[in-house]
N, C-alpha and C. Protein backbone atom coordinates (compact mmCIF):
# COMPACT_ATOMS: atom_id res chain seq x y z
N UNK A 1 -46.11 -7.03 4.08
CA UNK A 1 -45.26 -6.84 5.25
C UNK A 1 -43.82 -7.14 4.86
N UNK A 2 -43.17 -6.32 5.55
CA UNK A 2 -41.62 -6.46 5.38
C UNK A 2 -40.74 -6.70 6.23
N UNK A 3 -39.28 -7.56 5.89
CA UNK A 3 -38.71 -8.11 6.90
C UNK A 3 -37.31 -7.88 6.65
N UNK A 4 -36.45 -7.46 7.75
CA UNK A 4 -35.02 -6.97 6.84
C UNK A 4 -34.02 -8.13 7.50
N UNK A 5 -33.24 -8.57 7.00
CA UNK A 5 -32.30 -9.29 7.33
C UNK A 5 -31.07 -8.97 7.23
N UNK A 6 -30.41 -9.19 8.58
CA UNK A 6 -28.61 -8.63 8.19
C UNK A 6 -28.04 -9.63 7.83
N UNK A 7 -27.19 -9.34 7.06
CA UNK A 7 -26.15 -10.67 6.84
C UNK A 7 -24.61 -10.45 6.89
N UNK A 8 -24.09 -11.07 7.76
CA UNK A 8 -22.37 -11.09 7.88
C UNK A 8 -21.82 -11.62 6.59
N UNK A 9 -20.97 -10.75 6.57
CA UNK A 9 -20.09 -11.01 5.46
C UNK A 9 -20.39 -10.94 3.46
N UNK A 10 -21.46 -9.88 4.22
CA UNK A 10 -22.05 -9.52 2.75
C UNK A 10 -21.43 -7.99 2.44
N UNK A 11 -19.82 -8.05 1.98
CA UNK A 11 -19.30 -6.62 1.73
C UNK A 11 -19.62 -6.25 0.56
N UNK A 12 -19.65 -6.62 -0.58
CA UNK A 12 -19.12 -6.47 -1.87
C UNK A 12 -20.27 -6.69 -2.81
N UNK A 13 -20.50 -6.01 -4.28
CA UNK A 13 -21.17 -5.70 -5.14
C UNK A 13 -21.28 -7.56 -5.74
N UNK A 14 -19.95 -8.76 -5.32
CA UNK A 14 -20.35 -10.29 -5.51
C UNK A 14 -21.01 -10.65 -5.21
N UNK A 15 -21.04 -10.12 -3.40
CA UNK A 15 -22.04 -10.63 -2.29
C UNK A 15 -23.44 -10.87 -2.38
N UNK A 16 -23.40 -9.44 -3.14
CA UNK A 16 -25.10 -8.98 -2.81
C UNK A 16 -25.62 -9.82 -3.90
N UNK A 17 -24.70 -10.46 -5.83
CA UNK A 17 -25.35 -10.67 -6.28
C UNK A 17 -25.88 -12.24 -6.01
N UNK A 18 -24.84 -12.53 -5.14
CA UNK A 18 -24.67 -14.11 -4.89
C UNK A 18 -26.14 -14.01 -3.98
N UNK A 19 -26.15 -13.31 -2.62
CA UNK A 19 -27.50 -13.62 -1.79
C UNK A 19 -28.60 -13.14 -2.89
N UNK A 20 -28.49 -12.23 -3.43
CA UNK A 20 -29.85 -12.02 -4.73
C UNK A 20 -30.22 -13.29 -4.88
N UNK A 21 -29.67 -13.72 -5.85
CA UNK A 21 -29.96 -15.02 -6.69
C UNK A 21 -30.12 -16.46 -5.55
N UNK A 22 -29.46 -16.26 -4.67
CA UNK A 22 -29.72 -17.73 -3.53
C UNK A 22 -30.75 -17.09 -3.04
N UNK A 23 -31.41 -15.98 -2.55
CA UNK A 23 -32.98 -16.01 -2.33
C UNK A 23 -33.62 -16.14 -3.60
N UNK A 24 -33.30 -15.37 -4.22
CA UNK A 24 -34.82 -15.37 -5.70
C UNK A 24 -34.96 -17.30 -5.50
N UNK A 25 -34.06 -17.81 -5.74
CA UNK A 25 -33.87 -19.65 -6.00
C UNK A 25 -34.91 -19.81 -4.90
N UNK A 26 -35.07 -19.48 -3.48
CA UNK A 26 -35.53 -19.98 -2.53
C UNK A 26 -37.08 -19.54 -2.80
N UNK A 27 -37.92 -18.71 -3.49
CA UNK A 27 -38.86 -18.10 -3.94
C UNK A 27 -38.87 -17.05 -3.31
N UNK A 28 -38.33 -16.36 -2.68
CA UNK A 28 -38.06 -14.79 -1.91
C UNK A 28 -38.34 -13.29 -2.65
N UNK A 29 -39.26 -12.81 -2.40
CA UNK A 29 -39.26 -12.02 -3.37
C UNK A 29 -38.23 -10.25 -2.55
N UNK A 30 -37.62 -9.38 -3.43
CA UNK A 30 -36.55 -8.98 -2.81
C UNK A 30 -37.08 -7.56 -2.73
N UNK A 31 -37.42 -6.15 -1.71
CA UNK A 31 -37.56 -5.23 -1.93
C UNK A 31 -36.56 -4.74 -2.17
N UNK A 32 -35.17 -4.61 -1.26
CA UNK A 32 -34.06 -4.04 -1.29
C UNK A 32 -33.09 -4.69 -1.20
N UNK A 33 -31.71 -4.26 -1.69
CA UNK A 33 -30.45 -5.16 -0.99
C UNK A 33 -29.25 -3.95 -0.94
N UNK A 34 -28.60 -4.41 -0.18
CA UNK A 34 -27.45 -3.18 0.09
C UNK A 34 -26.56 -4.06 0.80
N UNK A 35 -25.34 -3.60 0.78
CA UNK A 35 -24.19 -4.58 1.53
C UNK A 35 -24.59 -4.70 3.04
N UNK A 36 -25.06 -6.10 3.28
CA UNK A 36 -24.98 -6.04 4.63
C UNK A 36 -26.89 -6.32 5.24
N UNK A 37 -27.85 -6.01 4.25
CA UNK A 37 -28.75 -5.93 4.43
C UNK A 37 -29.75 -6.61 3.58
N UNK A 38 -30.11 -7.06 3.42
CA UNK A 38 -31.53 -7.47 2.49
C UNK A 38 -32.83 -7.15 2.77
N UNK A 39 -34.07 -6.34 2.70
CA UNK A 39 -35.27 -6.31 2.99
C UNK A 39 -36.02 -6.88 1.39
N UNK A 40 -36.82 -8.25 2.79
CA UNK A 40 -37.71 -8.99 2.02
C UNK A 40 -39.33 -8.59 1.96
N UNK A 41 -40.14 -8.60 1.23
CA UNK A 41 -41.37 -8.44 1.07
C UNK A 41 -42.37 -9.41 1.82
N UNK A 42 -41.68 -10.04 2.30
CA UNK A 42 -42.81 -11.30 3.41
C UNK A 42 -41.73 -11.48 4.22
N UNK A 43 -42.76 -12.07 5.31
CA UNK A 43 -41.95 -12.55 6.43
C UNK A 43 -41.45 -13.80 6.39
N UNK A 44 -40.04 -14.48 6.71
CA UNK A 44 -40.16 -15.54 6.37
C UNK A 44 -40.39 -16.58 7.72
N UNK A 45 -40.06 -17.59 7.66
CA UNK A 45 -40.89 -18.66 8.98
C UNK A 45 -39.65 -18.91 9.89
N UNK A 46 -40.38 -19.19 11.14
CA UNK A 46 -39.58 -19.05 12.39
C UNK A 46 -38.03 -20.19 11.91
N UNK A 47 -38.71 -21.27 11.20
CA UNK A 47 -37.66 -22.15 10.69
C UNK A 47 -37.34 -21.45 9.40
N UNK A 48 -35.86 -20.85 9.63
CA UNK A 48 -35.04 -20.48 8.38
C UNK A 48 -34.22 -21.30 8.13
N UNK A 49 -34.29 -22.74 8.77
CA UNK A 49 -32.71 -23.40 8.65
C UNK A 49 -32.50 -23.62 6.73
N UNK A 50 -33.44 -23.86 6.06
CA UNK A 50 -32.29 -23.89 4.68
C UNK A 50 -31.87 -23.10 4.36
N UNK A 51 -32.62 -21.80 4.47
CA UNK A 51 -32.10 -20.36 4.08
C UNK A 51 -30.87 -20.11 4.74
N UNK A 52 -30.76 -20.20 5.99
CA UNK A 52 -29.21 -20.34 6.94
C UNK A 52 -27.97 -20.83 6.15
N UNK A 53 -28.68 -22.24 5.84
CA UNK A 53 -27.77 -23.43 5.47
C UNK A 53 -27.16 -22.94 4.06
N UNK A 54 -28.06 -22.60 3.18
CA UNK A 54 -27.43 -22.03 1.66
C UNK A 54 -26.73 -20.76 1.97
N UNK A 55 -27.00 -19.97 2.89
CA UNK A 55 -25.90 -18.90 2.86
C UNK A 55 -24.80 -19.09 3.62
N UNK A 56 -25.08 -19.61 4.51
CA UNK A 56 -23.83 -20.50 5.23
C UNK A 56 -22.71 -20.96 4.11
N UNK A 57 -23.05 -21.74 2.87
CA UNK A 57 -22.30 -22.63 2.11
C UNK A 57 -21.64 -20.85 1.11
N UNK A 58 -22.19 -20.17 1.06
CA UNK A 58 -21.56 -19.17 0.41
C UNK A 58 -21.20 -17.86 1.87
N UNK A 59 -20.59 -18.11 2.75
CA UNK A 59 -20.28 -18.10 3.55
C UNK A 59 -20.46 -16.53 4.15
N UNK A 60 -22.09 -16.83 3.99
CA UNK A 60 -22.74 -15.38 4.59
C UNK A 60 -23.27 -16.36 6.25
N UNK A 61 -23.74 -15.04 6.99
CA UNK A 61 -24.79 -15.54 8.32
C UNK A 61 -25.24 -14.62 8.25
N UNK A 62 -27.04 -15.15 8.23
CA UNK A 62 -27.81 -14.03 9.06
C UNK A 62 -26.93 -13.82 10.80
N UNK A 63 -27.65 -12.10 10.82
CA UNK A 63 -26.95 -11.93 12.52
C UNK A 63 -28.33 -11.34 13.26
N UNK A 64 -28.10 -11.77 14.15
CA UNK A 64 -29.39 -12.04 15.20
C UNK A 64 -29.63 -10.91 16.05
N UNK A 65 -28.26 -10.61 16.76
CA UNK A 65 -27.95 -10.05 17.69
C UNK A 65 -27.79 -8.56 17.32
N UNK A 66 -28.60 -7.67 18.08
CA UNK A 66 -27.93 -6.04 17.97
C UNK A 66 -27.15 -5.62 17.46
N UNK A 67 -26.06 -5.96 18.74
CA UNK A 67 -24.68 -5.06 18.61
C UNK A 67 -23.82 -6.11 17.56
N UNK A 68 -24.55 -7.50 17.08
CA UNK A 68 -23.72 -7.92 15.47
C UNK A 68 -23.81 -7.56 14.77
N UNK A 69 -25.26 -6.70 14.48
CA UNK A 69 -25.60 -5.81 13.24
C UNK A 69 -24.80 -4.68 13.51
N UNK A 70 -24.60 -4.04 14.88
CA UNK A 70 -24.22 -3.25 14.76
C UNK A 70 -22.17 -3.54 14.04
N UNK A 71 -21.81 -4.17 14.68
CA UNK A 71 -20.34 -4.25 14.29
C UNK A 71 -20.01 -4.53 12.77
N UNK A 72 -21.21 -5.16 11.85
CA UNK A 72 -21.31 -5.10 11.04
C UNK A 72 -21.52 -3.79 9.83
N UNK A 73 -22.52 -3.55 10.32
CA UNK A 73 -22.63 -1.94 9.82
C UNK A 73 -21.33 -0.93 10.09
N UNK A 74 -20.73 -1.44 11.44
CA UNK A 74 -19.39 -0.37 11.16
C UNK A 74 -18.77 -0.99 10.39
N UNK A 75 -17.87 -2.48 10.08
CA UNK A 75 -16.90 -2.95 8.89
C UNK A 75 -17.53 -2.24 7.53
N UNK A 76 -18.63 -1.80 7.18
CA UNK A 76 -19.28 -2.26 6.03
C UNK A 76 -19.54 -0.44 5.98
N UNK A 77 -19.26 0.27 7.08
CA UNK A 77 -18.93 1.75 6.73
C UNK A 77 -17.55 2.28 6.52
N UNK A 78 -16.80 1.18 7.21
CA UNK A 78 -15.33 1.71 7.21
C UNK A 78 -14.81 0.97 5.37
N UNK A 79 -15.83 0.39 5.17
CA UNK A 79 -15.09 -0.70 3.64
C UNK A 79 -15.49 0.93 2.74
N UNK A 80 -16.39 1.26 2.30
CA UNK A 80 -17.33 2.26 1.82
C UNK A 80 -16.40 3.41 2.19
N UNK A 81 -16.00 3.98 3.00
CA UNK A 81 -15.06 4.87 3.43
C UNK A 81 -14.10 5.07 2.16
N UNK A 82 -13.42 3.86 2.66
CA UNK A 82 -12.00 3.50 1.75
C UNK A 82 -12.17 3.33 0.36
N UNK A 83 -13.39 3.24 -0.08
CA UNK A 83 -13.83 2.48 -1.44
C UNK A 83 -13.68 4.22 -1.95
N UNK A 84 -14.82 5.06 -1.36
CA UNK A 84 -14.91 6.34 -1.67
C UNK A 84 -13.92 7.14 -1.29
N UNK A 85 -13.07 6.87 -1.03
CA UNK A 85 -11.50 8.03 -1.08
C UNK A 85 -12.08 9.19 0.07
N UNK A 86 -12.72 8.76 1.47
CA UNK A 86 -13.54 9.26 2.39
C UNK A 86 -11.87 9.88 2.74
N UNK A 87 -11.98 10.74 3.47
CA UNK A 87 -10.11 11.06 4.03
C UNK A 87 -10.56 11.92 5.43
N UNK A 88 -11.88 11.48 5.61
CA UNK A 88 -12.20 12.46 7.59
C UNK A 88 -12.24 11.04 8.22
N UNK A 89 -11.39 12.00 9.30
CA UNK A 89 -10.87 10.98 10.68
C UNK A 89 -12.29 9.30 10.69
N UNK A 90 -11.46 9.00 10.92
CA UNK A 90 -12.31 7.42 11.48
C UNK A 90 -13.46 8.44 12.95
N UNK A 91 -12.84 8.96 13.64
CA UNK A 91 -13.77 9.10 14.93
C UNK A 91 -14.46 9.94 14.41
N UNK A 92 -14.76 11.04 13.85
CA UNK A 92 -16.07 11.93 13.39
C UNK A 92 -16.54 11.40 12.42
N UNK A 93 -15.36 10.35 11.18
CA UNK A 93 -16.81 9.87 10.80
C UNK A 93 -17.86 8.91 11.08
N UNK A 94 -17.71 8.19 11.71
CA UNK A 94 -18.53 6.78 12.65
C UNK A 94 -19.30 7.52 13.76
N UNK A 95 -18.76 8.53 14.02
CA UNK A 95 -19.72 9.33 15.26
C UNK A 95 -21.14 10.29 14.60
N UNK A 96 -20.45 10.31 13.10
CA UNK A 96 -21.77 11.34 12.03
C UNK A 96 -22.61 10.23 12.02
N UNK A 97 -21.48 8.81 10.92
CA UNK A 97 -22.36 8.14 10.82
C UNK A 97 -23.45 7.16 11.20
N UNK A 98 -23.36 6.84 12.84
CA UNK A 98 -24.14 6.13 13.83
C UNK A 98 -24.60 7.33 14.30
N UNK A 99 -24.51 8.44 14.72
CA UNK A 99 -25.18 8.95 15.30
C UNK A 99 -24.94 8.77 16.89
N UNK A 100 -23.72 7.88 17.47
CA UNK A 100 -23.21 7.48 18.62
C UNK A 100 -21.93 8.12 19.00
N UNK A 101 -21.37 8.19 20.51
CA UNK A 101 -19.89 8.42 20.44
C UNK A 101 -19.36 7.65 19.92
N UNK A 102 -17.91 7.85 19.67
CA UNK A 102 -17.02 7.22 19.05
C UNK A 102 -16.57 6.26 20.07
N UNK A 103 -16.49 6.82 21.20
CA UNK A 103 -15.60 6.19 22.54
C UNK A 103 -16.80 4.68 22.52
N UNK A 104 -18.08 4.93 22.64
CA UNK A 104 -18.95 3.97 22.89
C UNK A 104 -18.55 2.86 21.49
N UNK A 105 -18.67 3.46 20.47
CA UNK A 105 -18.74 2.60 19.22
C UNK A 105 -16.94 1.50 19.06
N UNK A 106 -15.86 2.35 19.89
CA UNK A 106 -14.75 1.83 19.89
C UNK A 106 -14.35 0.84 20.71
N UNK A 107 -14.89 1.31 22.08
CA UNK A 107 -15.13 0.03 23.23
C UNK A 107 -16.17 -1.53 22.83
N UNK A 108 -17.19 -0.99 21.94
CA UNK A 108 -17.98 -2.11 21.31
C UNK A 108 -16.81 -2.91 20.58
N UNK A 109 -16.63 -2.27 19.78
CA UNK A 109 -15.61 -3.03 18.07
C UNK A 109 -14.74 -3.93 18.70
N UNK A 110 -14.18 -2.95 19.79
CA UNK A 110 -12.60 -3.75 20.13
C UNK A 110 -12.47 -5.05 21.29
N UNK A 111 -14.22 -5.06 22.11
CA UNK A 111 -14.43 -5.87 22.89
C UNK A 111 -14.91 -6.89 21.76
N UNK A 112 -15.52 -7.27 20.64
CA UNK A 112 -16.33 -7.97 19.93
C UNK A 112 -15.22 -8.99 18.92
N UNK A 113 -14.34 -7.69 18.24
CA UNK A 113 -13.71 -8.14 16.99
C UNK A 113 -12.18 -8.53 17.50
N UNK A 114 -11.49 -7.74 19.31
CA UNK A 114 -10.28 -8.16 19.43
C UNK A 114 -9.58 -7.02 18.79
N UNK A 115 -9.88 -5.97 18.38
CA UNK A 115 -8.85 -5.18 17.29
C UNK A 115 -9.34 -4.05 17.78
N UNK A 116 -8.67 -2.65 17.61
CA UNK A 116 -8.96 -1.47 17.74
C UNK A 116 -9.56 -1.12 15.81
N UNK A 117 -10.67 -0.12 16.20
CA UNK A 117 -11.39 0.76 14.73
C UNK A 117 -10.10 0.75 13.85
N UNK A 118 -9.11 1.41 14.23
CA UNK A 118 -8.03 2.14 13.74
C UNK A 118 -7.13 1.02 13.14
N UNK A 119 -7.55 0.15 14.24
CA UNK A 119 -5.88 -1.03 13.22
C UNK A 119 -7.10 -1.51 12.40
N UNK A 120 -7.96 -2.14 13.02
CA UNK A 120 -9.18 -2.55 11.62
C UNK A 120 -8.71 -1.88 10.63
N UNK A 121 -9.23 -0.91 10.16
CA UNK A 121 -9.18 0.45 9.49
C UNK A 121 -7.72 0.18 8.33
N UNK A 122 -7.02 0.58 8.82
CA UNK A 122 -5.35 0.17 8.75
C UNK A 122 -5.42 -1.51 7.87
N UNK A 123 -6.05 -1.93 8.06
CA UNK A 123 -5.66 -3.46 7.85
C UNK A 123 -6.85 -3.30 6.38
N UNK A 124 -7.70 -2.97 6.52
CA UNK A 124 -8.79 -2.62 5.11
C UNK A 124 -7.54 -1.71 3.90
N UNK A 125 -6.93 -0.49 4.68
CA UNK A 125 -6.34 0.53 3.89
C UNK A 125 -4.99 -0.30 3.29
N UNK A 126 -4.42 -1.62 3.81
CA UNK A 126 -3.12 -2.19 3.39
C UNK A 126 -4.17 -3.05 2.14
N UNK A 127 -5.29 -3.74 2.77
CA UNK A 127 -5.70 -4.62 1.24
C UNK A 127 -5.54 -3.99 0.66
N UNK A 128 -6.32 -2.45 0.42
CA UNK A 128 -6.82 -1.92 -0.49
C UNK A 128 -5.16 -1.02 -1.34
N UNK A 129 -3.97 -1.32 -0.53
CA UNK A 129 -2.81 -1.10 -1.24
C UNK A 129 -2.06 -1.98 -2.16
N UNK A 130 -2.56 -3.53 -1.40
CA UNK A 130 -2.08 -4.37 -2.52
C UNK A 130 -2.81 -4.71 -3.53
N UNK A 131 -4.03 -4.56 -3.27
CA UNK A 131 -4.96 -4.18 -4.70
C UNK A 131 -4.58 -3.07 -5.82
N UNK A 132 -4.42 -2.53 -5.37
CA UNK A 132 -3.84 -1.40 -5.94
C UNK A 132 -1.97 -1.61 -6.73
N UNK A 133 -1.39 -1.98 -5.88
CA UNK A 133 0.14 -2.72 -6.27
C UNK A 133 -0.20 -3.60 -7.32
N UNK A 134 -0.92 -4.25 -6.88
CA UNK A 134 -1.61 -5.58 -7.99
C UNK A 134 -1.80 -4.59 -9.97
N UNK A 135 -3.09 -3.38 -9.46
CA UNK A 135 -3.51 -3.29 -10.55
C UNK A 135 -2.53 -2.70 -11.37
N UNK A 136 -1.24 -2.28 -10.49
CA UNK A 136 -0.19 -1.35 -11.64
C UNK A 136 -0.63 -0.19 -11.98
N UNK A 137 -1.55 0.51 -12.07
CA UNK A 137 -1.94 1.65 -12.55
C UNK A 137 -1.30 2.87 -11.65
N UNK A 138 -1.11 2.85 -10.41
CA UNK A 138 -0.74 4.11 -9.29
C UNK A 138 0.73 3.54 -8.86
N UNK A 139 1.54 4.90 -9.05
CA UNK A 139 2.89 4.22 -8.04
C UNK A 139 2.59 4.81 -6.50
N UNK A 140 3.53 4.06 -6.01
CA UNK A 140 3.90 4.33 -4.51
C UNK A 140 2.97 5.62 -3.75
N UNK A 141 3.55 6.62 -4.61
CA UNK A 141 3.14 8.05 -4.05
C UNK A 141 1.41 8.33 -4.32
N UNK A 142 1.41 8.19 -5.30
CA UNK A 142 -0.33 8.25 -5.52
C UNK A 142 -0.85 6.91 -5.02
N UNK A 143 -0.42 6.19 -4.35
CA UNK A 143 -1.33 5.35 -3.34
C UNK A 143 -1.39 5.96 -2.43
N UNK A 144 -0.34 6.15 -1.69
CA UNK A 144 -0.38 6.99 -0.36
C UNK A 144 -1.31 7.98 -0.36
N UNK A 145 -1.39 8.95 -1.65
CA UNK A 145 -1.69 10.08 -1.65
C UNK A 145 -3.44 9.99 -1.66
N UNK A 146 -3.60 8.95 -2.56
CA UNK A 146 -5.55 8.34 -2.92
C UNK A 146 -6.16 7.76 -1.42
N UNK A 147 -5.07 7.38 -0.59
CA UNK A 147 -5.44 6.69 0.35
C UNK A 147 -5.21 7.77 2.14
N UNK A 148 -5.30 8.61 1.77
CA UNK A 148 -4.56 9.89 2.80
C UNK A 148 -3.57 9.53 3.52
N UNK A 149 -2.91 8.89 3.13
CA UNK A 149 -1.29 9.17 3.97
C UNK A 149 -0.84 10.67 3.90
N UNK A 150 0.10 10.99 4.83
CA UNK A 150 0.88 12.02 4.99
C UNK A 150 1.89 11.76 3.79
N UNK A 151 2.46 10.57 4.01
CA UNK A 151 3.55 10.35 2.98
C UNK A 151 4.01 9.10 2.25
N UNK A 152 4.23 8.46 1.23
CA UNK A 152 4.39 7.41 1.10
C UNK A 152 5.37 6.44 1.75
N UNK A 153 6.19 7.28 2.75
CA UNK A 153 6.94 6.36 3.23
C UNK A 153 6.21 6.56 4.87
N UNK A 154 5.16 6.77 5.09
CA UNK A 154 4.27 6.94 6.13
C UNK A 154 3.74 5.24 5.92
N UNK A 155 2.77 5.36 4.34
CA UNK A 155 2.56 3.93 4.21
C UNK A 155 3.49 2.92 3.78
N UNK A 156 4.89 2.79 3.49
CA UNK A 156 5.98 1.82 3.95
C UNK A 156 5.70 1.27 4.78
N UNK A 157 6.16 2.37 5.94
CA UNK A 157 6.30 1.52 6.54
C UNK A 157 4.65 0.71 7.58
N UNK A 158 4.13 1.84 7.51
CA UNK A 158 2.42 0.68 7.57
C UNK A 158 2.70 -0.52 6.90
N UNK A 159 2.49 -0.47 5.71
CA UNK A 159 2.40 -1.71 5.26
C UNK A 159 3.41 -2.94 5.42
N UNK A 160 4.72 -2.80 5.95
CA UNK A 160 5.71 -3.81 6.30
C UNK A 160 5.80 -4.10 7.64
N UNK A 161 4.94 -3.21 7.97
CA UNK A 161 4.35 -3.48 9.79
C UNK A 161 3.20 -4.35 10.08
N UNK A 162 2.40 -4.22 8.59
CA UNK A 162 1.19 -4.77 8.71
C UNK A 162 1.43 -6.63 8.14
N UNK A 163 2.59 -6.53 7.02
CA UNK A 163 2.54 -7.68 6.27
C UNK A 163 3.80 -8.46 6.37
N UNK A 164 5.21 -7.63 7.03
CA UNK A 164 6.29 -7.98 6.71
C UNK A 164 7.05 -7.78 5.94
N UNK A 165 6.71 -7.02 4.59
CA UNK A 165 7.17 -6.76 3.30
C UNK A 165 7.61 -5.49 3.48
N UNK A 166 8.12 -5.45 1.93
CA UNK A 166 8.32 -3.78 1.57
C UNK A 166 7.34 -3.83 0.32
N UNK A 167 6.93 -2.85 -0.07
CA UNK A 167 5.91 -2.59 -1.04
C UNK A 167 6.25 -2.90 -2.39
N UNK A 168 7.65 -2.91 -2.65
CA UNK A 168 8.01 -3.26 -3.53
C UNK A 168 8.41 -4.70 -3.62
N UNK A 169 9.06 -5.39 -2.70
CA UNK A 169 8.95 -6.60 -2.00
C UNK A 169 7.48 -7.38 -2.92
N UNK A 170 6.21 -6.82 -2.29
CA UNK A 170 5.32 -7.28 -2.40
C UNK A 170 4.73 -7.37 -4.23
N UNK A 171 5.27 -6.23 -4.70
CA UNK A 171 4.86 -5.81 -6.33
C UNK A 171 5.50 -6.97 -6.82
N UNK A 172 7.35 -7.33 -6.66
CA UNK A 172 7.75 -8.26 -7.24
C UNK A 172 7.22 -9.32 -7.02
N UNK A 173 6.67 -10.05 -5.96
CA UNK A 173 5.56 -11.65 -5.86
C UNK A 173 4.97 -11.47 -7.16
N UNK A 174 5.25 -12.76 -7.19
CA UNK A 174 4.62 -13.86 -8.27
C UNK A 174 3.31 -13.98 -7.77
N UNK A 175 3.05 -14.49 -6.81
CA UNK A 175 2.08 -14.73 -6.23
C UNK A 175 1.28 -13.83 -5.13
N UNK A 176 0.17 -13.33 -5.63
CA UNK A 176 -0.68 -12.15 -4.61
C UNK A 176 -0.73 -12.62 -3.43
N UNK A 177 -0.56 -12.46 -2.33
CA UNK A 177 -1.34 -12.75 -1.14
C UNK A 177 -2.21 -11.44 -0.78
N UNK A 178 -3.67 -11.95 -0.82
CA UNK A 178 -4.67 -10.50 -0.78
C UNK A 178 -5.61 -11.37 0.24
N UNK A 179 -6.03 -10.85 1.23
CA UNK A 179 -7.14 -10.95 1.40
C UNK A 179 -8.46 -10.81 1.03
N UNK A 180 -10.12 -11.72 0.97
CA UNK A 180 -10.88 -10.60 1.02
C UNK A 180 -11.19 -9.90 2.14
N UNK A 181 -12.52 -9.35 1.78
CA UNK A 181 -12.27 -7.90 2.71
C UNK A 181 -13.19 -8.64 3.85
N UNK A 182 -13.91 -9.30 3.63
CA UNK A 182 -14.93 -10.39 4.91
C UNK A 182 -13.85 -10.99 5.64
N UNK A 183 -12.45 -11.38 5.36
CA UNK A 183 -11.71 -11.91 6.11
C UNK A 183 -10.83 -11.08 6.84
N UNK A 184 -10.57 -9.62 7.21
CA UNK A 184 -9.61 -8.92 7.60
C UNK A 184 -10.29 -8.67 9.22
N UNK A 185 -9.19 -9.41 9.51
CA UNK A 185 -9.33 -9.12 11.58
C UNK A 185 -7.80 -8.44 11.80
């Protein structure tokens, strides 16, 4: 028998290896894992508190609730989006990919998280610019351009709206200020 578990704040190819290995430790044996999800091969017992407690300390949560899985599964489609150079609208694609309206899925997000899809969205697409500023490899224009802006001074000024900076501003820091991507509200 099988049991799937969501977990908050499991974005990233770290995540998954970190909960891997903190279940295998717990004796868990693992069918699947995917950002955001784990399906286990047994069920585990009504008392999960250590299992809680160790992912807690690597600062995952199981989520209990529906519509947490659900808000989850959207951060963790909109990360995947951006990762894959996705460039269709936020509203047809969350409406392909749930299989829901958009209007329904937007009224959820923005009552839950405080933020509209779109500035979410926006706020993933600025990390994923200073990551990018960071790695040196793309100027200005081929960020904009990898990331579908209209224009690079489209994302200017996004990004000095979003951070305060100018993009170049930000290249000269000494010091990164990046978020990860589990932390962007």
């Amino acid at each position: 028998m099988t049991q799937i578990l969501h977990i908050k704040n499991m974005v990233c190819d770290r995540c998954k290896s970190t909960v891997l290995s903190e279940l295998k430790k717990l004796g868990y044996t693992i069918d699947s894992l995917e950002l955001g999800q784990v399906v286990l091969n047994e069920n585990i017992p009504n008392d999960n508190s250590i299992m809680e407690e160790i992912l807690k300390k690597h600062g995952f949560e199981i989520i209990k609730v529906e519509t947490e899985v659900l808000i989850e599964d959207i951060k963790i489609a909109l990360i995947k989006k951006i990762e894959n150079h996705d460039n269709e609208n936020i509203s047809s694609f969350l409406a392909k990919t749930f299989n829901k309206s958009y209007s329904a899925l937007s009224k959820l997000f923005s009552k839950t998280e405080g933020m509209t899809l779109e500035k979410y969205e926006i706020n993933l697409k600025i990390e994923k610019v200073k990551e990018l500023i960071q790695f040196g490899q793309l100027n200005f224009s081929e960020i904009a351009y990898s990331l579908d802006y209209n224009s690079s001074g489209h994302l200017a000024k996004q990004f000095k709206n979003v951070t305060g900076m100018s993009m170049t501003e930000f290249k000269n820091l000494q010091k990164w200020d990046r978020k990860s991507i589990d932390r962007i509200v």
